[in-house]
N, C-alpha and C. Protein backbone atom coordinates (compact mmCIF):
# COMPACT_ATOMS: atom_id res chain seq x y z
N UNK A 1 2.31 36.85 -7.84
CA UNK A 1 1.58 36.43 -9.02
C UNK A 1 2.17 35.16 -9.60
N UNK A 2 3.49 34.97 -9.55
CA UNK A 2 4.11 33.73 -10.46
C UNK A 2 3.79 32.60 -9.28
N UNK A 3 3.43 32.74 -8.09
CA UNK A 3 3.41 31.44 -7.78
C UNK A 3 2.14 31.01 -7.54
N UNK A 4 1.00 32.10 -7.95
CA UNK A 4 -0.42 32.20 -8.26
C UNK A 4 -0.81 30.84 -9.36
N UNK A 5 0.28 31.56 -10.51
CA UNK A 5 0.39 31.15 -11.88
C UNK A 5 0.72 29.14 -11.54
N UNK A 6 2.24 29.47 -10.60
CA UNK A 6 2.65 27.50 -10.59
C UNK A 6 1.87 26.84 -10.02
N UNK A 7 1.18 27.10 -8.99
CA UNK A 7 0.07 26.33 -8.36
C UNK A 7 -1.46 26.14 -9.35
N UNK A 8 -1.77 27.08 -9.85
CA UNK A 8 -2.41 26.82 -11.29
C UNK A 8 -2.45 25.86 -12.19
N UNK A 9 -1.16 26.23 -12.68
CA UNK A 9 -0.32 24.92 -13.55
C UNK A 9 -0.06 24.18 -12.82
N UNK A 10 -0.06 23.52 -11.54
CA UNK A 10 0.13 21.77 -10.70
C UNK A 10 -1.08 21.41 -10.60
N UNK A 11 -2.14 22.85 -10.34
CA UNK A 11 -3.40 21.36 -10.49
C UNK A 11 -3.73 20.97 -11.43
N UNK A 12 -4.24 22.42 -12.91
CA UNK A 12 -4.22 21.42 -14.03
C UNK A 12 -3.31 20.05 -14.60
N UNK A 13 -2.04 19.99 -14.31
CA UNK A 13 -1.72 18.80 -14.31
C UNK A 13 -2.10 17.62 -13.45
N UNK A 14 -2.01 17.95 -12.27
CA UNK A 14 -2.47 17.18 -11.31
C UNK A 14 -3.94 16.52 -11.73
N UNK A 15 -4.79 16.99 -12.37
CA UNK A 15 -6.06 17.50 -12.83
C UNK A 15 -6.32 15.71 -13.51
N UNK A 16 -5.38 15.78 -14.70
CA UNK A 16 -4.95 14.96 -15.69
C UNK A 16 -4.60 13.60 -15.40
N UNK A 17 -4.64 13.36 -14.18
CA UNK A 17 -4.62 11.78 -13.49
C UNK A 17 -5.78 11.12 -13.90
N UNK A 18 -5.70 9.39 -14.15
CA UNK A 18 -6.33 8.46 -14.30
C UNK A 18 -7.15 8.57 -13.43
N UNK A 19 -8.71 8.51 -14.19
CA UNK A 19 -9.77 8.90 -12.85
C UNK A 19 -9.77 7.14 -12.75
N UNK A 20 -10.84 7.05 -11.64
CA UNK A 20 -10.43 5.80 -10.78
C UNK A 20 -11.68 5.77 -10.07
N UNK A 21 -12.17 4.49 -9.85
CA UNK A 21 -13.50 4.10 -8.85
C UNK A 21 -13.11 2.98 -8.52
N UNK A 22 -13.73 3.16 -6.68
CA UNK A 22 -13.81 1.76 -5.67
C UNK A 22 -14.67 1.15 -6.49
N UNK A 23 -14.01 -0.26 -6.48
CA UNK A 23 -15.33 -1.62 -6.80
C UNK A 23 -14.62 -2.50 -5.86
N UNK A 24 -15.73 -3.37 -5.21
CA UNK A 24 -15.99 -4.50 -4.62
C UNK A 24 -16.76 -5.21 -5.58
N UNK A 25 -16.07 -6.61 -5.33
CA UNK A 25 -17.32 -7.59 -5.80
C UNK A 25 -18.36 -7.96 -5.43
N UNK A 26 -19.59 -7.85 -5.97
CA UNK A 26 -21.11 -8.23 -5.25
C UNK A 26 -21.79 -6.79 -4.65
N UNK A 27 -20.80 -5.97 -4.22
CA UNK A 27 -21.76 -4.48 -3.98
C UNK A 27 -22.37 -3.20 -5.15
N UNK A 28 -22.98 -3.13 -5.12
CA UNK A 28 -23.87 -1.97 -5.97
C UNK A 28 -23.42 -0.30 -5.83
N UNK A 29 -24.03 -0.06 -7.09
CA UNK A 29 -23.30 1.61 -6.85
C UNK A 29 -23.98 2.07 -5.73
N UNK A 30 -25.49 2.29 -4.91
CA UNK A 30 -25.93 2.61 -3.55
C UNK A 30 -24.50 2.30 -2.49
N UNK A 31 -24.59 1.02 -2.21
CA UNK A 31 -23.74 0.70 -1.81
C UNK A 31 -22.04 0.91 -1.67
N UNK A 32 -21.70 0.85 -2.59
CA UNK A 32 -20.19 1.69 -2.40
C UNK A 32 -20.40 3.05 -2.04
N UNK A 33 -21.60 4.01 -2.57
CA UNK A 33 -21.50 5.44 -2.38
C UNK A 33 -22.22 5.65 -0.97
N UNK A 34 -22.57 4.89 -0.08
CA UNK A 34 -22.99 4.99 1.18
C UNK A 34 -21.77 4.53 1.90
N UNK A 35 -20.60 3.41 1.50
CA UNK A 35 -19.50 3.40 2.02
C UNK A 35 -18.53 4.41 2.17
N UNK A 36 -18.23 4.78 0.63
CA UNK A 36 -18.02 5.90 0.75
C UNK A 36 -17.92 7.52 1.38
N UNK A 37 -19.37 7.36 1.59
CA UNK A 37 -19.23 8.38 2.34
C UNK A 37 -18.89 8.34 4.00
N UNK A 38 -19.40 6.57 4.22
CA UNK A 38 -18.64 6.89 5.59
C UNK A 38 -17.82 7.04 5.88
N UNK A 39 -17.29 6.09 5.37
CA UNK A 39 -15.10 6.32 5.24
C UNK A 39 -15.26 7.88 5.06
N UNK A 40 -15.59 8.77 4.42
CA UNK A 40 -15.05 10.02 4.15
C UNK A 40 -15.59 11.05 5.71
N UNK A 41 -16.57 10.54 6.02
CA UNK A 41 -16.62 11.29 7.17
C UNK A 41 -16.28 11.18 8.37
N UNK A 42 -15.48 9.85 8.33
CA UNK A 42 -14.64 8.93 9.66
C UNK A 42 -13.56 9.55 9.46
N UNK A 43 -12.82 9.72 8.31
CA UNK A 43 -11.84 10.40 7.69
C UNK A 43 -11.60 11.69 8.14
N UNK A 44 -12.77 12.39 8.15
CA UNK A 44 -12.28 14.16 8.33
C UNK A 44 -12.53 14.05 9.68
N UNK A 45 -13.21 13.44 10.31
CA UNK A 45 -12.99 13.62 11.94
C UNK A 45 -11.59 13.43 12.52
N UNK A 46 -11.21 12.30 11.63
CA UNK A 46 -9.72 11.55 12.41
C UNK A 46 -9.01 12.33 11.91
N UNK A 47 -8.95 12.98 10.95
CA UNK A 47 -7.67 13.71 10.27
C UNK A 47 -7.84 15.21 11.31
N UNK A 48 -8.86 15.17 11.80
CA UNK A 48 -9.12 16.93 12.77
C UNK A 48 -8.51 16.51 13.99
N UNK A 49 -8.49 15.36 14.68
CA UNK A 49 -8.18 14.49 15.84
C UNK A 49 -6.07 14.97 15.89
N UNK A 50 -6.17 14.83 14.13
CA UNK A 50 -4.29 14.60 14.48
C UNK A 50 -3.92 15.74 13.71
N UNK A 51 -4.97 17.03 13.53
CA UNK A 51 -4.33 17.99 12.80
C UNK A 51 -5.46 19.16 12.93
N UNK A 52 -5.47 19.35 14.45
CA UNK A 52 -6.11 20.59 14.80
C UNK A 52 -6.26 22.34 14.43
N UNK A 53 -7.01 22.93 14.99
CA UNK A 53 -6.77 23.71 13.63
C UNK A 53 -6.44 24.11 15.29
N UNK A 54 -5.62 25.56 15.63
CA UNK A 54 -4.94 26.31 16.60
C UNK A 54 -4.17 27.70 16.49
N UNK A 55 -3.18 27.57 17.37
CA UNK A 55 -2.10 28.63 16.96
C UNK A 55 -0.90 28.39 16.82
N UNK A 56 -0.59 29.59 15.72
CA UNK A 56 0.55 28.89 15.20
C UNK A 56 1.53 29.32 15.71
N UNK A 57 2.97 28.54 15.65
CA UNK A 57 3.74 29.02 16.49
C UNK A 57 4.54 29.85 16.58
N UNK A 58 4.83 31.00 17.30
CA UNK A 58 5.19 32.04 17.79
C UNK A 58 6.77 32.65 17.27
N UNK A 59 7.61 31.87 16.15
CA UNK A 59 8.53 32.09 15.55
C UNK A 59 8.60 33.48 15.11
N UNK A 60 7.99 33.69 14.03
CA UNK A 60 7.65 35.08 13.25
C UNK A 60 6.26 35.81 13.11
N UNK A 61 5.86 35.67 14.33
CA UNK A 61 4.50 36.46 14.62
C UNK A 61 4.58 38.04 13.53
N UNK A 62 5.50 38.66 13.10
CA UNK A 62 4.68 39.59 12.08
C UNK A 62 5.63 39.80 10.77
N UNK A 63 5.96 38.46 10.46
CA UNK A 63 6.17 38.62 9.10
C UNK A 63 5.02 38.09 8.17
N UNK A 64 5.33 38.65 7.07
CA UNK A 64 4.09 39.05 6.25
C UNK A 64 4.14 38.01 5.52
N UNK A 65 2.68 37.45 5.58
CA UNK A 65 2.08 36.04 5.08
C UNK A 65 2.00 35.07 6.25
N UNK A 66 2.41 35.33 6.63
CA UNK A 66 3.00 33.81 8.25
C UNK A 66 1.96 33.10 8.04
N UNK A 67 0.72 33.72 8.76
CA UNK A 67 -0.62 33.23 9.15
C UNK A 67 -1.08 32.58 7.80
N UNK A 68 -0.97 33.29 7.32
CA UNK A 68 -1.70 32.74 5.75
C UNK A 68 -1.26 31.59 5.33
N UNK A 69 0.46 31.41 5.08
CA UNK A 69 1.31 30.33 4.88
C UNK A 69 1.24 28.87 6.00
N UNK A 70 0.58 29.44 7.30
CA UNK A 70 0.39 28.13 8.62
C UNK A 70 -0.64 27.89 7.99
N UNK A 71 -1.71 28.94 7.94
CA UNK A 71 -3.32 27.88 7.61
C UNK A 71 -3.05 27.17 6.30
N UNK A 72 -2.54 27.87 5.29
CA UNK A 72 -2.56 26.43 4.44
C UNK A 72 -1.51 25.16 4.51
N UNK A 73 -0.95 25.41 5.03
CA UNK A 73 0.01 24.15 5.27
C UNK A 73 -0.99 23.54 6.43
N UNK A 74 -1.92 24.01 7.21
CA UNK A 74 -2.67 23.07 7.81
C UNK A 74 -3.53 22.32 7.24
N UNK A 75 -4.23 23.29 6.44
CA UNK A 75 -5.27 22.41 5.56
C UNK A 75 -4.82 21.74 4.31
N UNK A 76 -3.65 21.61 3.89
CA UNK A 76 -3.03 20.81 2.87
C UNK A 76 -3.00 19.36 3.83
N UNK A 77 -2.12 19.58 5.26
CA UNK A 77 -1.76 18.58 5.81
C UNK A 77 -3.46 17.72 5.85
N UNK A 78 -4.16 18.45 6.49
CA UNK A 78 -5.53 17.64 6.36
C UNK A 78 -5.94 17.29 5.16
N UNK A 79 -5.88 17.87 3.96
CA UNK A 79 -6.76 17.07 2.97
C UNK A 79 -5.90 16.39 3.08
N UNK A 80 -4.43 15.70 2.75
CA UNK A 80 -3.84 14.60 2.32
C UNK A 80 -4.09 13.27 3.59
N UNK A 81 -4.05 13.48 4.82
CA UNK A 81 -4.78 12.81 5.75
C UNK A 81 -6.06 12.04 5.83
N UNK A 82 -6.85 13.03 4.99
CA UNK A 82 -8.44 12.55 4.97
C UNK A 82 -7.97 12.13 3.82
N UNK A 83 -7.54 11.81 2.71
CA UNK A 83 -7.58 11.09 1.45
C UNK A 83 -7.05 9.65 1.82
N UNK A 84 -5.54 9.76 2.25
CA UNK A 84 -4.66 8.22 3.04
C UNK A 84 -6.08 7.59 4.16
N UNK A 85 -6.76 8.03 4.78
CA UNK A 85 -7.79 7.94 5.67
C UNK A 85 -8.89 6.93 4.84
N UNK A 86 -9.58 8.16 4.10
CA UNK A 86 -10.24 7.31 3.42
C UNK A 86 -9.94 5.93 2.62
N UNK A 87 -8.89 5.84 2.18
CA UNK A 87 -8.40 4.62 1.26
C UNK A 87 -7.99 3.91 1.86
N UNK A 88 -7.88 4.04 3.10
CA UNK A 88 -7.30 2.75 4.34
C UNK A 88 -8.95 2.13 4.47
N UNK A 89 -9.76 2.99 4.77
CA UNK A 89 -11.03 2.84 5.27
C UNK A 89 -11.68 1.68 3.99
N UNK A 90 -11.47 2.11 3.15
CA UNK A 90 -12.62 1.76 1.68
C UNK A 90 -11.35 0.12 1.28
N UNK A 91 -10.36 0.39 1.74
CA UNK A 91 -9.87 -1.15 1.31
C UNK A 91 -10.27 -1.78 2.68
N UNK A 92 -10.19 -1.44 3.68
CA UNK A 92 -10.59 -2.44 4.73
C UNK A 92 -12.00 -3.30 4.41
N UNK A 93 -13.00 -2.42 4.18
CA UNK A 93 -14.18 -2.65 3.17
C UNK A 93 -14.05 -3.37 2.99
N UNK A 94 -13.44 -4.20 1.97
CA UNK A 94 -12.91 -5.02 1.05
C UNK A 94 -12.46 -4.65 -0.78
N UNK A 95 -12.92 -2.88 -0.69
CA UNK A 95 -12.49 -2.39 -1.93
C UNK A 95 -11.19 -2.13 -2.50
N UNK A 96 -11.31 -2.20 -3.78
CA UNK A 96 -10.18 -1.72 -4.60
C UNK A 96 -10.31 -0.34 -5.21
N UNK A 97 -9.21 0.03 -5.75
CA UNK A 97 -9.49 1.97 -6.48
C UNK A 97 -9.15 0.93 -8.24
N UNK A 98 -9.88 1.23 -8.86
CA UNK A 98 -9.30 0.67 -10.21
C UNK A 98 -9.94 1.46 -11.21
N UNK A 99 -9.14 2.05 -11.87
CA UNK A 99 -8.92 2.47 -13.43
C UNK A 99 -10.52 2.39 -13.98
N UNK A 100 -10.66 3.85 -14.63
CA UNK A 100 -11.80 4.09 -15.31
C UNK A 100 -11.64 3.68 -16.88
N UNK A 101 -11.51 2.89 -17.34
CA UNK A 101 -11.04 2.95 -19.21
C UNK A 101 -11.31 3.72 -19.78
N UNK A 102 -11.27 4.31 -20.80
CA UNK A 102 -11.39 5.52 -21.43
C UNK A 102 -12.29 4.88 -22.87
N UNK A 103 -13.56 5.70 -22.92
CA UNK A 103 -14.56 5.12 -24.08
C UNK A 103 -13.43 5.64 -24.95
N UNK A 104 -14.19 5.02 -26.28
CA UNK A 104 -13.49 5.50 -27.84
C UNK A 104 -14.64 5.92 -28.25
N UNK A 105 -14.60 7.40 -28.81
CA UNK A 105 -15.65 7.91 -29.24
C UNK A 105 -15.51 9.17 -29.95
């Protein structure tokens, strides 16, 4: 339960980051969000390419959690892959990630 609880509490913080949008100069919101999505789906292919999903290895086949503890350390390793992925992709583009300002209201 308590580490139910800390992972809880890291995303709401995590949560709390400066939101942020690609802009290029001269492209339109269509446009970035059709880039976007390609980069993101070039992204999860390549990140499956170098982080297959399989079996895991044969160390502690029946201690309790194993399996549970490999698949998510797999799919952690992939989302952070497909994110570095994508942002390689979207600056090649010619985009930037820049700061949402915050209305006053």
């Amino acid at each position: 339960m308590r580490k139910v609880a800390a992972i809880a509490l890291l995303l709401a913080v995590a949560a709390c980051g400066t939101p942020a949008r690609w802009e290029k100069p001269g492209a339109t919101d269509q446009t970035t969000a059709a880039d976007a999505v390609e980069c993101r789906r070039a992204a999860s292919q390549e990140s499956f390419l170098y982080n297959p999903y399989g079996w895991p290895p044969p160390l502690w086949p029946y201690r309790r959690g194993y399996w549970l503890n490999w698949y998510q350390m797999q799919e952690s390793q992939r989302f952070y892959a497909e994110n570095r992925l994508t942002a390689f992709c979207m600056r090649n583009k010619g985009y930037e990630l820049v700061p949402i300002p915050k209305t006053q209201g």
